[in-house]
PDB file of N, CA and C in Angstrom:
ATOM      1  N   UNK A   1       6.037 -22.101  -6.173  1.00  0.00           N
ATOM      2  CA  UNK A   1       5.656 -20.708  -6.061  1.00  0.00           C
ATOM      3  C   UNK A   1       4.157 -20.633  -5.765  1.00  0.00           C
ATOM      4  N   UNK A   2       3.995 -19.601  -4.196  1.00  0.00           N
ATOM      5  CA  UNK A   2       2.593 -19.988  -4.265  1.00  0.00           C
ATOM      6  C   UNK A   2       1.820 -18.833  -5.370  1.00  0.00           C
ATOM      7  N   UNK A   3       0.283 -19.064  -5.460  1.00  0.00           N
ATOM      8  CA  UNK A   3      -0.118 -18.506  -6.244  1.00  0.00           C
ATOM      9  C   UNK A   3      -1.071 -17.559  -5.327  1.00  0.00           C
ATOM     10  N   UNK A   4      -1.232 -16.290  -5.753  1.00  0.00           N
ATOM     11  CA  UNK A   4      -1.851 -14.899  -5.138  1.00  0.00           C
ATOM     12  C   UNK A   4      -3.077 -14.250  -5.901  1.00  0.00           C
ATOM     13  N   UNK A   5      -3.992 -14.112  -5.179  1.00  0.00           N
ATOM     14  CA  UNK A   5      -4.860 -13.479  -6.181  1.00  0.00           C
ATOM     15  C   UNK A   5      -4.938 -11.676  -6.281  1.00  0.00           C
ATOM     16  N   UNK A   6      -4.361 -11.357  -7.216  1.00  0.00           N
ATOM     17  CA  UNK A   6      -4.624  -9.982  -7.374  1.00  0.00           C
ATOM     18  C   UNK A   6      -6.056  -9.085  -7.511  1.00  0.00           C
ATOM     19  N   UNK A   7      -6.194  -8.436  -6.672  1.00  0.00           N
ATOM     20  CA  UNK A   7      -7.316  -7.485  -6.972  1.00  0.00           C
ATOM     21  C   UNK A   7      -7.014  -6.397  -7.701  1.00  0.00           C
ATOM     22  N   UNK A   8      -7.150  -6.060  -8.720  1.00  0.00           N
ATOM     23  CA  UNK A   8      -7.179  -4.557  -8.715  1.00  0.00           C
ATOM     24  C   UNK A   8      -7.753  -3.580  -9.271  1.00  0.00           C
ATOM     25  N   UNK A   9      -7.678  -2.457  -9.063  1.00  0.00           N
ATOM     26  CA  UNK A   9      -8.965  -1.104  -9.168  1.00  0.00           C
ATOM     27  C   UNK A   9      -8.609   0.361  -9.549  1.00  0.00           C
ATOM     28  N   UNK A  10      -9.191   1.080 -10.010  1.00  0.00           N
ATOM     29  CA  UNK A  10      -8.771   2.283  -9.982  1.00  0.00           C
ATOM     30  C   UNK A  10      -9.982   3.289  -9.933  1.00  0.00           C
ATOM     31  N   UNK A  11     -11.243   2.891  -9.552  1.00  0.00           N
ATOM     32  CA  UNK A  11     -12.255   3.247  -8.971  1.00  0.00           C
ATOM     33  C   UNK A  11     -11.828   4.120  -7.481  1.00  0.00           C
ATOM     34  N   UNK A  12     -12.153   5.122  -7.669  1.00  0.00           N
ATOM     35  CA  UNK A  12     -12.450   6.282  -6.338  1.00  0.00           C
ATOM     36  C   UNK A  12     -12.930   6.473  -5.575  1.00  0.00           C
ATOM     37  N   UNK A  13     -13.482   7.423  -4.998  1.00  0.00           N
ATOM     38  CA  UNK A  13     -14.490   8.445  -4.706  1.00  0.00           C
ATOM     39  C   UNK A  13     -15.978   8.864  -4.878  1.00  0.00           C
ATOM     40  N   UNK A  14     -15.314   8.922  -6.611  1.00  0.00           N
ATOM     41  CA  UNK A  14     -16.760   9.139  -7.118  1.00  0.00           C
ATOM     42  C   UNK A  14     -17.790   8.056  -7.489  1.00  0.00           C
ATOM     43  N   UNK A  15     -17.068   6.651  -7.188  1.00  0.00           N
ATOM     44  CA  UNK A  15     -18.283   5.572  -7.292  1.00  0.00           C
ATOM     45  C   UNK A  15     -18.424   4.424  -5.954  1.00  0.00           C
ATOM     46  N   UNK A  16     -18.739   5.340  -5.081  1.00  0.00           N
ATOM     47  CA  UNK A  16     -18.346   4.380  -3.386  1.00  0.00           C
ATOM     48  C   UNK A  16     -18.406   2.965  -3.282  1.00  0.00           C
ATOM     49  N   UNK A  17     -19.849   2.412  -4.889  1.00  0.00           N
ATOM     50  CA  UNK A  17     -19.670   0.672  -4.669  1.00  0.00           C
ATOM     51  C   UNK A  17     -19.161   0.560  -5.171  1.00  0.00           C
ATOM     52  N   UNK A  18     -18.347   0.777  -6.315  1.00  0.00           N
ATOM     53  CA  UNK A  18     -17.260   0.200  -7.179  1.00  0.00           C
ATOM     54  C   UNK A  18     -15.789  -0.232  -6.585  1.00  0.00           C
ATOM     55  N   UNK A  19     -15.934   1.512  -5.965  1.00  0.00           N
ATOM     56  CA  UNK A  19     -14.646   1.272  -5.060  1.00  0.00           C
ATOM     57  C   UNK A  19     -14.322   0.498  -3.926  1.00  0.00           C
ATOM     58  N   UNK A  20     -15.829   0.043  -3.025  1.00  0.00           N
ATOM     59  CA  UNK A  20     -15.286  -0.518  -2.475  1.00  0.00           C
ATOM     60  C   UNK A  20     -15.752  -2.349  -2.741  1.00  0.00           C
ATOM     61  N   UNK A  21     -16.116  -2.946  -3.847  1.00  0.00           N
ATOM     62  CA  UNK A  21     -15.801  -3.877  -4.602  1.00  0.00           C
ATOM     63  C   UNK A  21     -14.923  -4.692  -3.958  1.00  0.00           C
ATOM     64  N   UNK A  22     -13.511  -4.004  -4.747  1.00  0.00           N
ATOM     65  CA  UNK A  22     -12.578  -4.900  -4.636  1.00  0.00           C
ATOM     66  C   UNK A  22     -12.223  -5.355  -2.930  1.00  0.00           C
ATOM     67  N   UNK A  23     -12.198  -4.731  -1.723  1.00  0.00           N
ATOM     68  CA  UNK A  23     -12.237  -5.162  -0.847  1.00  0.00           C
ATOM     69  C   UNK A  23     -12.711  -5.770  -0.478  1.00  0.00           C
ATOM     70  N   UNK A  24     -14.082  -6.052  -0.468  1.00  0.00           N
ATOM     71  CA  UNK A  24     -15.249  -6.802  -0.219  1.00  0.00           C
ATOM     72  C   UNK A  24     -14.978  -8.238  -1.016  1.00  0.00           C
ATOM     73  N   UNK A  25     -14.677  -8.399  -2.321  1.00  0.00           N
ATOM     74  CA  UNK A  25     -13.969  -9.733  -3.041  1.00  0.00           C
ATOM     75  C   UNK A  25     -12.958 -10.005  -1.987  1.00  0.00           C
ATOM     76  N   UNK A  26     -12.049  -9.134  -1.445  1.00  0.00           N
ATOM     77  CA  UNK A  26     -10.637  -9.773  -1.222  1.00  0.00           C
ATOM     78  C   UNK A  26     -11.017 -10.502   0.812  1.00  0.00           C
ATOM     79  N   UNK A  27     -11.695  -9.891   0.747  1.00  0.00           N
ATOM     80  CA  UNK A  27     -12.570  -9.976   2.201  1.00  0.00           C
ATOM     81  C   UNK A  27     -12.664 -11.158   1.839  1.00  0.00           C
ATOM     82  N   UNK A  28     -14.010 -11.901   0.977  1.00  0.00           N
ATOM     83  CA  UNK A  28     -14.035 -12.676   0.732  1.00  0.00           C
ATOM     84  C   UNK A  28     -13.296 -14.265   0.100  1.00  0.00           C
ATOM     85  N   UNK A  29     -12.336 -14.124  -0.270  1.00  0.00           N
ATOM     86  CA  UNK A  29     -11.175 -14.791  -1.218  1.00  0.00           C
ATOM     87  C   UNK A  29     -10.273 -15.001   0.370  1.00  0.00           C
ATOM     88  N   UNK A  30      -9.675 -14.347   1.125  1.00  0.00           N
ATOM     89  CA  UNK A  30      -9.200 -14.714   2.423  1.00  0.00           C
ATOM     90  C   UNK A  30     -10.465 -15.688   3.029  1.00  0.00           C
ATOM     91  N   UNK A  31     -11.072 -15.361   3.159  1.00  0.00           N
ATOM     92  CA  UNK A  31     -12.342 -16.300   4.166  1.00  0.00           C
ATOM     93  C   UNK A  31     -12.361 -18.017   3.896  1.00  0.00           C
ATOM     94  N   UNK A  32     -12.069 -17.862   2.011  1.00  0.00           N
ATOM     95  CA  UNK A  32     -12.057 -18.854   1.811  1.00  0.00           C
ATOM     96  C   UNK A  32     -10.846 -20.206   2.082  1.00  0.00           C
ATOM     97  N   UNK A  33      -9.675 -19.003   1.939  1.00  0.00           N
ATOM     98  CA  UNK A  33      -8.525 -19.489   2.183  1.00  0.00           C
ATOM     99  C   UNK A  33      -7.175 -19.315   0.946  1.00  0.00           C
ATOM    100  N   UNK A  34      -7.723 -18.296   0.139  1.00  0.00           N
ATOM    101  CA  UNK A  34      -6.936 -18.102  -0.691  1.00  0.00           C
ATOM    102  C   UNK A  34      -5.880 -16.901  -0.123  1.00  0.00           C
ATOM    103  N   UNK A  35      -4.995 -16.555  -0.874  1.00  0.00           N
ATOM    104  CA  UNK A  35      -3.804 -16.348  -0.329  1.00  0.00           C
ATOM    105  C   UNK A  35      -4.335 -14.439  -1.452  1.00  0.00           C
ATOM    106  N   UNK A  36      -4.380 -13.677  -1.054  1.00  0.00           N
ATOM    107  CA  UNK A  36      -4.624 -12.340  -1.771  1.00  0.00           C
ATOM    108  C   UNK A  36      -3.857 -11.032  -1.366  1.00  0.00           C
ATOM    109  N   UNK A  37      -4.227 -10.099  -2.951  1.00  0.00           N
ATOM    110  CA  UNK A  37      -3.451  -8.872  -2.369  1.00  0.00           C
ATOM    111  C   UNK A  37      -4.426  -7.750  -3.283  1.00  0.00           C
ATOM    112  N   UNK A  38      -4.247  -6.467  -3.042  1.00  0.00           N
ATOM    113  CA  UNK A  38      -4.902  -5.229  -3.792  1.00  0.00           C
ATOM    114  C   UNK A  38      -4.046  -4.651  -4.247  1.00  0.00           C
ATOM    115  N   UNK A  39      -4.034  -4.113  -4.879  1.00  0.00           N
ATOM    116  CA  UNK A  39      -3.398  -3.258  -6.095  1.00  0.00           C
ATOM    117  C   UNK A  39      -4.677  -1.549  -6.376  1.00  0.00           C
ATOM    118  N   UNK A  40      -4.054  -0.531  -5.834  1.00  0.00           N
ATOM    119  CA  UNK A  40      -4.726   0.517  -5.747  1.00  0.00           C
ATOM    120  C   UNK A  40      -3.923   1.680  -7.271  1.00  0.00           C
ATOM    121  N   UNK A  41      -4.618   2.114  -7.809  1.00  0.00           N
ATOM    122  CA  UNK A  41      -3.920   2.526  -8.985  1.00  0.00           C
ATOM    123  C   UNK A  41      -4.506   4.368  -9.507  1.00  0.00           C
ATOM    124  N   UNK A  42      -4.430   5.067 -10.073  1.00  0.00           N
ATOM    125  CA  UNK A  42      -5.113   5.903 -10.186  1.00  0.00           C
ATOM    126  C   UNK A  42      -5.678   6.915  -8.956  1.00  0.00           C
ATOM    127  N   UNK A  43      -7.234   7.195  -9.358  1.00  0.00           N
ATOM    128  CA  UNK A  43      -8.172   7.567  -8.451  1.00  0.00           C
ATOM    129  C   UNK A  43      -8.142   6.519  -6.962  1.00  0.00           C
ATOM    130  N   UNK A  44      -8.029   5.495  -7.203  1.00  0.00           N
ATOM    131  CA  UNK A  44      -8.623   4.789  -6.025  1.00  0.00           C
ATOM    132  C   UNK A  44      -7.252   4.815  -5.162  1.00  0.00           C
ATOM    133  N   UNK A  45      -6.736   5.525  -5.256  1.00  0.00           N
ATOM    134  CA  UNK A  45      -5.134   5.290  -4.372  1.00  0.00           C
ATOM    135  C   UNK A  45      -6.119   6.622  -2.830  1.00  0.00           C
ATOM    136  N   UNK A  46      -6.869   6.797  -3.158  1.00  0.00           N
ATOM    137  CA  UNK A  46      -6.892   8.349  -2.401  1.00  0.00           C
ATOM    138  C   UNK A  46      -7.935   7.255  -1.435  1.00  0.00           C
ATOM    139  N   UNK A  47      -8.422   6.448  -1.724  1.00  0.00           N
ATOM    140  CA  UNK A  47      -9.144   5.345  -0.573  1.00  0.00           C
ATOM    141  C   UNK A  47      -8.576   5.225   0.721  1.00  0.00           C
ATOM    142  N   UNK A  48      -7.510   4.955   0.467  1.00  0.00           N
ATOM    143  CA  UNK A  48      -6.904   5.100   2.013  1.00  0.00           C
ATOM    144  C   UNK A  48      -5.672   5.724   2.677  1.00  0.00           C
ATOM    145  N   UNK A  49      -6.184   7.107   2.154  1.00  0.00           N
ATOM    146  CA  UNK A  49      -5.929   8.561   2.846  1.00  0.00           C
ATOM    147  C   UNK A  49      -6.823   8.466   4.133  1.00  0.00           C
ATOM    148  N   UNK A  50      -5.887   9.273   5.177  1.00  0.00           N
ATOM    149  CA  UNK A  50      -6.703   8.786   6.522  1.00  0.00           C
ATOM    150  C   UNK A  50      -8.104   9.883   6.434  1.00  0.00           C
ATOM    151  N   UNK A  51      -9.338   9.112   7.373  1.00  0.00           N
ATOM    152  CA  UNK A  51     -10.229   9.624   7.246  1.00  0.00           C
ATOM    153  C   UNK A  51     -11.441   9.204   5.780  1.00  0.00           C
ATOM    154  N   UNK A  52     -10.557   8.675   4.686  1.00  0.00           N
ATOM    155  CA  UNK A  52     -11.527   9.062   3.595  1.00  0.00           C
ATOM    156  C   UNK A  52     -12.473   7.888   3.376  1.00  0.00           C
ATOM    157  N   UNK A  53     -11.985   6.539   4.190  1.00  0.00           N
ATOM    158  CA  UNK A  53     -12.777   5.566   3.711  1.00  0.00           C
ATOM    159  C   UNK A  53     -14.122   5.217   5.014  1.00  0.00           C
ATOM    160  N   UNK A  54     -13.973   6.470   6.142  1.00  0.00           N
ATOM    161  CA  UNK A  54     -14.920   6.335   6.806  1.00  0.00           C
ATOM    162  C   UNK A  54     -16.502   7.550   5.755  1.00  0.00           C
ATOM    163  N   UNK A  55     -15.984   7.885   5.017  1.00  0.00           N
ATOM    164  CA  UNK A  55     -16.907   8.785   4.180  1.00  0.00           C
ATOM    165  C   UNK A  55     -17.667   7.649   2.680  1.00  0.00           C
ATOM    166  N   UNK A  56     -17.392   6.410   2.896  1.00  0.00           N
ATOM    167  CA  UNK A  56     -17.256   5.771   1.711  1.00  0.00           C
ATOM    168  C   UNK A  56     -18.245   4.917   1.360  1.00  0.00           C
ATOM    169  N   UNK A  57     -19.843   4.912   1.318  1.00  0.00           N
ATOM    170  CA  UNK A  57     -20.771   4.053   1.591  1.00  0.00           C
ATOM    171  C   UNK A  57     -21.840   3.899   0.455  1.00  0.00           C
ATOM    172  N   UNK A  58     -21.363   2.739  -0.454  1.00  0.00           N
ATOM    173  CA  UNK A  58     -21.641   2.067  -1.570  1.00  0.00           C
ATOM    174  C   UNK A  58     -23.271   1.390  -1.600  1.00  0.00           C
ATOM    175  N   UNK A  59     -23.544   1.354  -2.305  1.00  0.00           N
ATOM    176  CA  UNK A  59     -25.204   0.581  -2.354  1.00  0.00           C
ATOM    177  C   UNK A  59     -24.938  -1.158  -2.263  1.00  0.00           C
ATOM    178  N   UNK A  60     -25.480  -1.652  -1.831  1.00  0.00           N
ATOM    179  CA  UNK A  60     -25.617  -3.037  -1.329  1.00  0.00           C
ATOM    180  C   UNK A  60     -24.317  -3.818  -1.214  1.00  0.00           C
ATOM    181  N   UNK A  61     -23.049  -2.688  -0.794  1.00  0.00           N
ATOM    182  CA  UNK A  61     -21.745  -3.482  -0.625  1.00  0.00           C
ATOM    183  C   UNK A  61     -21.416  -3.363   1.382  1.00  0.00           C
ATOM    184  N   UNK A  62     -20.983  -3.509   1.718  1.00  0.00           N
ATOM    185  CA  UNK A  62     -20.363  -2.989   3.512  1.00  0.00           C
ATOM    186  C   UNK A  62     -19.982  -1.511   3.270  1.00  0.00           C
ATOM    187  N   UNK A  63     -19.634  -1.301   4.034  1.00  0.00           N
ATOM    188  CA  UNK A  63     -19.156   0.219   4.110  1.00  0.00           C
ATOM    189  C   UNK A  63     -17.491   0.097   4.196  1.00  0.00           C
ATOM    190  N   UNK A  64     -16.706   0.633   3.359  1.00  0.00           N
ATOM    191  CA  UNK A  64     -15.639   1.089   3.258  1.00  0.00           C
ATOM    192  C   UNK A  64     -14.691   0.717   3.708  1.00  0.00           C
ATOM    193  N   UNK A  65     -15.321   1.675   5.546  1.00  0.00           N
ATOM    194  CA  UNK A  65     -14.174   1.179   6.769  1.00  0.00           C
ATOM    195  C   UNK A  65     -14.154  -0.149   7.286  1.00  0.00           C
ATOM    196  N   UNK A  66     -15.119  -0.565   6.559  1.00  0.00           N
ATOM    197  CA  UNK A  66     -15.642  -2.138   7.329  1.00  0.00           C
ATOM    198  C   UNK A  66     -14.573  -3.179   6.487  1.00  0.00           C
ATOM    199  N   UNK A  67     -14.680  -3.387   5.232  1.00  0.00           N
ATOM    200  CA  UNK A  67     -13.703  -3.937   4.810  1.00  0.00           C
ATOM    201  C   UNK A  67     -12.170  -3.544   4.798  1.00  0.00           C
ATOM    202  N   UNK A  68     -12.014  -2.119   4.512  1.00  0.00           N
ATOM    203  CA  UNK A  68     -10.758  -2.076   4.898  1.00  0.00           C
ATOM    204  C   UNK A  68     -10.207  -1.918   6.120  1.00  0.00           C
ATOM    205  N   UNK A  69     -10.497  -1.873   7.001  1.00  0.00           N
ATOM    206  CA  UNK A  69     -10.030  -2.691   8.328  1.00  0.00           C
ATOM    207  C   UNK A  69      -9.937  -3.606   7.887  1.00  0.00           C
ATOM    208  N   UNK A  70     -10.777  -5.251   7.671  1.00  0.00           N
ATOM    209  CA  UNK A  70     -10.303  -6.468   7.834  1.00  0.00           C
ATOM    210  C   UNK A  70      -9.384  -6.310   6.708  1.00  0.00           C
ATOM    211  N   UNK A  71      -9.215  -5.860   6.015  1.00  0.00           N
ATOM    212  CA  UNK A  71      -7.888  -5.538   5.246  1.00  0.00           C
ATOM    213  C   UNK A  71      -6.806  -5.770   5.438  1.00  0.00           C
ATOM    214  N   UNK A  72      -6.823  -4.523   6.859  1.00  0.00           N
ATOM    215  CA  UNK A  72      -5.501  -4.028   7.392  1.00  0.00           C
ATOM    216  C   UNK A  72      -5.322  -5.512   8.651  1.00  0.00           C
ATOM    217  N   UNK A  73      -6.322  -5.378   9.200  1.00  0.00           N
ATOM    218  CA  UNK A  73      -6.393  -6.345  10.675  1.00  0.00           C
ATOM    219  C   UNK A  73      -5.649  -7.959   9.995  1.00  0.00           C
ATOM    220  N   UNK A  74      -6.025  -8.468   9.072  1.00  0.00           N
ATOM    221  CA  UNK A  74      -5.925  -9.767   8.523  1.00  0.00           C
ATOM    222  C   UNK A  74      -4.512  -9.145   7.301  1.00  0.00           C
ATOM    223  N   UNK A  75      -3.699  -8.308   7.740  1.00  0.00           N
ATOM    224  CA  UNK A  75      -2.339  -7.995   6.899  1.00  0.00           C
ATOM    225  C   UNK A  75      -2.650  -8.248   5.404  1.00  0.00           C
ATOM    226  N   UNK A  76      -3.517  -8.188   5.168  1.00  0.00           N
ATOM    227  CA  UNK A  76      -3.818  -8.319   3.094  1.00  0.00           C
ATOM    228  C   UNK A  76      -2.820  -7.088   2.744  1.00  0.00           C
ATOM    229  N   UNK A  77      -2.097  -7.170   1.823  1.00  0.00           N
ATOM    230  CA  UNK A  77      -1.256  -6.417   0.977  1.00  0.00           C
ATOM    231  C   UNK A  77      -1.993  -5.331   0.961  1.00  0.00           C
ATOM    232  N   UNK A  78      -1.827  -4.279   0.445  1.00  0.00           N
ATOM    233  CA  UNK A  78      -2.802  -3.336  -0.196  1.00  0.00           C
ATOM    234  C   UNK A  78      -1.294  -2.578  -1.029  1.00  0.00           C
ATOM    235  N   UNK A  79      -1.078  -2.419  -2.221  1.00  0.00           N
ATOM    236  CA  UNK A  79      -0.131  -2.047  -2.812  1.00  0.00           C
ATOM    237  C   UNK A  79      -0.651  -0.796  -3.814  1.00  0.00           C
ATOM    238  N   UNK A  80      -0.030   0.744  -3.901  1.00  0.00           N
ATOM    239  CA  UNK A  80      -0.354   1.491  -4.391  1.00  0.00           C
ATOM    240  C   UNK A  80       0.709   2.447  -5.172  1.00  0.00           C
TER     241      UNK A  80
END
């Protein structure tokens, strides 16, 4: 059984680096070669409502749309 690394969050809106955190890890954790997925729970489910993660720009993390694209582009789970 392989093994998966779970991300998960329930960070929103109201904290743009928090929220976008966990992408930016999972960004990272693929690069390396690990096998990953997200888990969106709560508040942070509204992240990727269309439109909302181009509004989403955290202090010293990427911006939003930037990771979640390679998200979507590189098929990472995103489960909500």
């Amino acid at each position: 059984m392989a093994q998966v690394l779970t991300i998960s969050t329930t960070w929103g809106t109201n904290d743009p680096t928090k929220a976008t955190i966990p992408f930016h890890l999972a960004r990272g954790a693929l690069q390396t070669g690990a096998e990953v997925r997200i888990v969106l729970a709560g508040d942070a489910t509204e992240l990727i409502r269309s439109g909302v993660a181009n509004t989403i720009r955290g202090k010293g993390v990427p911006p939003l749309s930037e990771v979640l694209d390679f998200a979507r582009d590189n098929k990472i789970p995103i489960h909500v």
